[in-house]
Protein backbone atom coordinates (compact mmCIF):
# COMPACT_ATOMS: atom_id res chain seq x y z
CA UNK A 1 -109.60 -54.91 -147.96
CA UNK A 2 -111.91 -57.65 -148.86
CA UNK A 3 -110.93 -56.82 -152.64
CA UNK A 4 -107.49 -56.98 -152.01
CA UNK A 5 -108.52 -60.55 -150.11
CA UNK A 6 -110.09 -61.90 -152.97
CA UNK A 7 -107.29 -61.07 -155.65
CA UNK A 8 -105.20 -62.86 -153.30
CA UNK A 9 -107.39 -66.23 -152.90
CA UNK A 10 -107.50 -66.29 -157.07
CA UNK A 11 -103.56 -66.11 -156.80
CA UNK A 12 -103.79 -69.07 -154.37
CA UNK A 13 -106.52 -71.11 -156.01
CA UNK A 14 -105.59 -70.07 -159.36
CA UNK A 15 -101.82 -69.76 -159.70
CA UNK A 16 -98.27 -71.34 -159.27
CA UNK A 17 -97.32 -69.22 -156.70
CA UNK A 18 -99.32 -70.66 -153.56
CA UNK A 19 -96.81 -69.94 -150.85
CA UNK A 20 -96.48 -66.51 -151.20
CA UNK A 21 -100.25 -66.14 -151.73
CA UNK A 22 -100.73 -67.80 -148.61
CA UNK A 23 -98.46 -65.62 -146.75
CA UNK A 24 -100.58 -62.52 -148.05
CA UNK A 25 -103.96 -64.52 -146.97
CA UNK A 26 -102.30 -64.77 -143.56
CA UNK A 27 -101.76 -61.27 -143.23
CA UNK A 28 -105.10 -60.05 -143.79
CA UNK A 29 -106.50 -63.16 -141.65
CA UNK A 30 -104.62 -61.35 -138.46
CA UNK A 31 -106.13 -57.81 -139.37
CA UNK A 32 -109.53 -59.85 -139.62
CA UNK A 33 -108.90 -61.45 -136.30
CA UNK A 34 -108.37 -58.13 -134.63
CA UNK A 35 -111.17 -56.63 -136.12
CA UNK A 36 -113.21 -59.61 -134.54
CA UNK A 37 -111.76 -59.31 -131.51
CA UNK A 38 -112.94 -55.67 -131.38
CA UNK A 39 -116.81 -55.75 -132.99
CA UNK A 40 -118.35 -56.15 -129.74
CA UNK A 41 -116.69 -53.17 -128.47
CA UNK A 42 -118.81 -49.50 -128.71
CA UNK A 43 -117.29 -47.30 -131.50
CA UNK A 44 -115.91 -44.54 -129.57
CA UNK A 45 -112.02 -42.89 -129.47
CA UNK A 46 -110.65 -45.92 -127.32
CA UNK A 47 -111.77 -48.36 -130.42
CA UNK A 48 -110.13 -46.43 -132.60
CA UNK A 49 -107.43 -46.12 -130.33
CA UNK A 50 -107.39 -50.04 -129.76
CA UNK A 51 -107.50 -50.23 -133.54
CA UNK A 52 -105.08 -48.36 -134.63
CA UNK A 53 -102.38 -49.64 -132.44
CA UNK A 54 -103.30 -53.39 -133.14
CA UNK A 55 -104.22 -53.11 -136.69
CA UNK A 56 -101.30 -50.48 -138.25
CA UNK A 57 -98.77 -52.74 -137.21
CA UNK A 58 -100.28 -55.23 -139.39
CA UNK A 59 -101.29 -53.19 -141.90
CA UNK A 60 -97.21 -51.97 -142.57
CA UNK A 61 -95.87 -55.09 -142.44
CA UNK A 62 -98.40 -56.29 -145.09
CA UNK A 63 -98.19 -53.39 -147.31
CA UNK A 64 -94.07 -54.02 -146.76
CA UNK A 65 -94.68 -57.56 -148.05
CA UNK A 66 -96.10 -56.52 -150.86
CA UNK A 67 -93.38 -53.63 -152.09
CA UNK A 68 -90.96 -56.29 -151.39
CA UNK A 69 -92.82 -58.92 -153.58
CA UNK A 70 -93.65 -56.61 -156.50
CA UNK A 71 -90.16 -56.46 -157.02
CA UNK A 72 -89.86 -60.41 -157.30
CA UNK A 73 -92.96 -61.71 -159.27
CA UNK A 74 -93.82 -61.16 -162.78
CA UNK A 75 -96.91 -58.92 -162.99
CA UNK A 76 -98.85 -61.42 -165.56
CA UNK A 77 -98.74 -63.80 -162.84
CA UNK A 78 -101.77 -64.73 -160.88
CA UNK A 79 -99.62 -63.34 -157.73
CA UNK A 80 -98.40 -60.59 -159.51
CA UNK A 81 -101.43 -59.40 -160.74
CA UNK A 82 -102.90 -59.39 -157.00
CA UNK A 83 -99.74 -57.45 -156.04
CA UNK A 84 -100.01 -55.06 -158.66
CA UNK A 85 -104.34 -54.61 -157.26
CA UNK A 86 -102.83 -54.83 -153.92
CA UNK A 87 -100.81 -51.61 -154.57
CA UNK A 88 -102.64 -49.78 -156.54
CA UNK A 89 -105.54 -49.78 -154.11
CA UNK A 90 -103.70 -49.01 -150.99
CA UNK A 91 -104.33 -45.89 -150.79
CA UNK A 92 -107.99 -46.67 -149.76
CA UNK A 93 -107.35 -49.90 -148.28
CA UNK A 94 -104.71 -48.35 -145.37
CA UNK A 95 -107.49 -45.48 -144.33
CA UNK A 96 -109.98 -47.90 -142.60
CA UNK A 97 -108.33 -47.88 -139.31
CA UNK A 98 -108.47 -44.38 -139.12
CA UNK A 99 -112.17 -44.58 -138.90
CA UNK A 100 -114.18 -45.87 -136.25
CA UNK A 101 -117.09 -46.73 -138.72
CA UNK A 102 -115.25 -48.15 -141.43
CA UNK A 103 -115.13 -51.83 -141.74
CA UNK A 104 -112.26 -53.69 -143.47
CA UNK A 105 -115.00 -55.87 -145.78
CA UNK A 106 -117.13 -53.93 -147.52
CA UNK A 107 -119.85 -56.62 -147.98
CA UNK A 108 -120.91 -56.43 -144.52
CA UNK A 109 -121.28 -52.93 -144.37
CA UNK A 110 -123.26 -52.99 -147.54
CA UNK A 111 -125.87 -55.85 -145.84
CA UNK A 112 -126.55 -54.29 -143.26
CA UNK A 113 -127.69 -50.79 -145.66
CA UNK A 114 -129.26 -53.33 -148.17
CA UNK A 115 -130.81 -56.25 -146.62
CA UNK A 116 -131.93 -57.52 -150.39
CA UNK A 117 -127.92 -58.08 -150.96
CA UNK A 118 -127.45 -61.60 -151.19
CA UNK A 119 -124.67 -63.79 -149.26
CA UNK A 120 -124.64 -66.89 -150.68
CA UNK A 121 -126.23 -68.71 -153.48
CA UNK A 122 -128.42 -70.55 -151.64
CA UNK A 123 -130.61 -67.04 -151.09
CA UNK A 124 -129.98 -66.11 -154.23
CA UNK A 125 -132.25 -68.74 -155.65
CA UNK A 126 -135.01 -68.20 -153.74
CA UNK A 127 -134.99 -64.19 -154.29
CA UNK A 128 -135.45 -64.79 -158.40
């Protein structure tokens, strides 16, 4: 998910298209909020439970969004180009909430496995 994020933030910072990249940054922001909402819960079936029926909701009507907007944008486009990553890696991307100890950004699953894995430049600086 956090791939399919940042395609999206190019599209907005990048391209002519910043409305609809917006709306697309919007729609992962709620699947982020849930998933904030729930981190302090334990990992057991009613998380999973609780995520699924918050999250898939969310999930459809983004992966809806973007069917209905790969139809409309040119694929050079900055937006059409984040479409075209959007789709092509859904079929990863709309597994997460069907595991309990997936997370929907990678990075923070690969920090806490890899403490040496830098988060900002800052710490980057000091590590060389």
């Amino acid at each position: 998910m956090a791939h399919v994020r940042r395609k999206f933030v190019d599209a907005a910072n990048y391209g002519n298209n910043r409305a609809s990249s917006n709306r697309g940054l919007a729609a992962i922001a709620k699947i982020y909020a849930v998933e904030q909402e729930l981190k302090g819960l334990p990992r057991d079936k009613e998380f999973l439970t609780q995520r699924q029926a918050r999250v898939q909701p969310l999930m459809d009507d983004l992966f809806e969004w973007i069917q209905t907007k790969a139809t409309q944008v040119p694929p050079k486009t900055a937006l059409g180009k984040a479409v075209s990553y959007a789709l092509n890696q859904w079929a990863k991307v709309e597994r997460y909430p069907e595991h309990k100890t997936r997370n929907p950004n990678v990075w923070i699953k690969r920090r806490e496995c890899d403490p040496t894995i830098c988060s900002g430049q800052k710490e980057l600086a000091f590590q060389r």
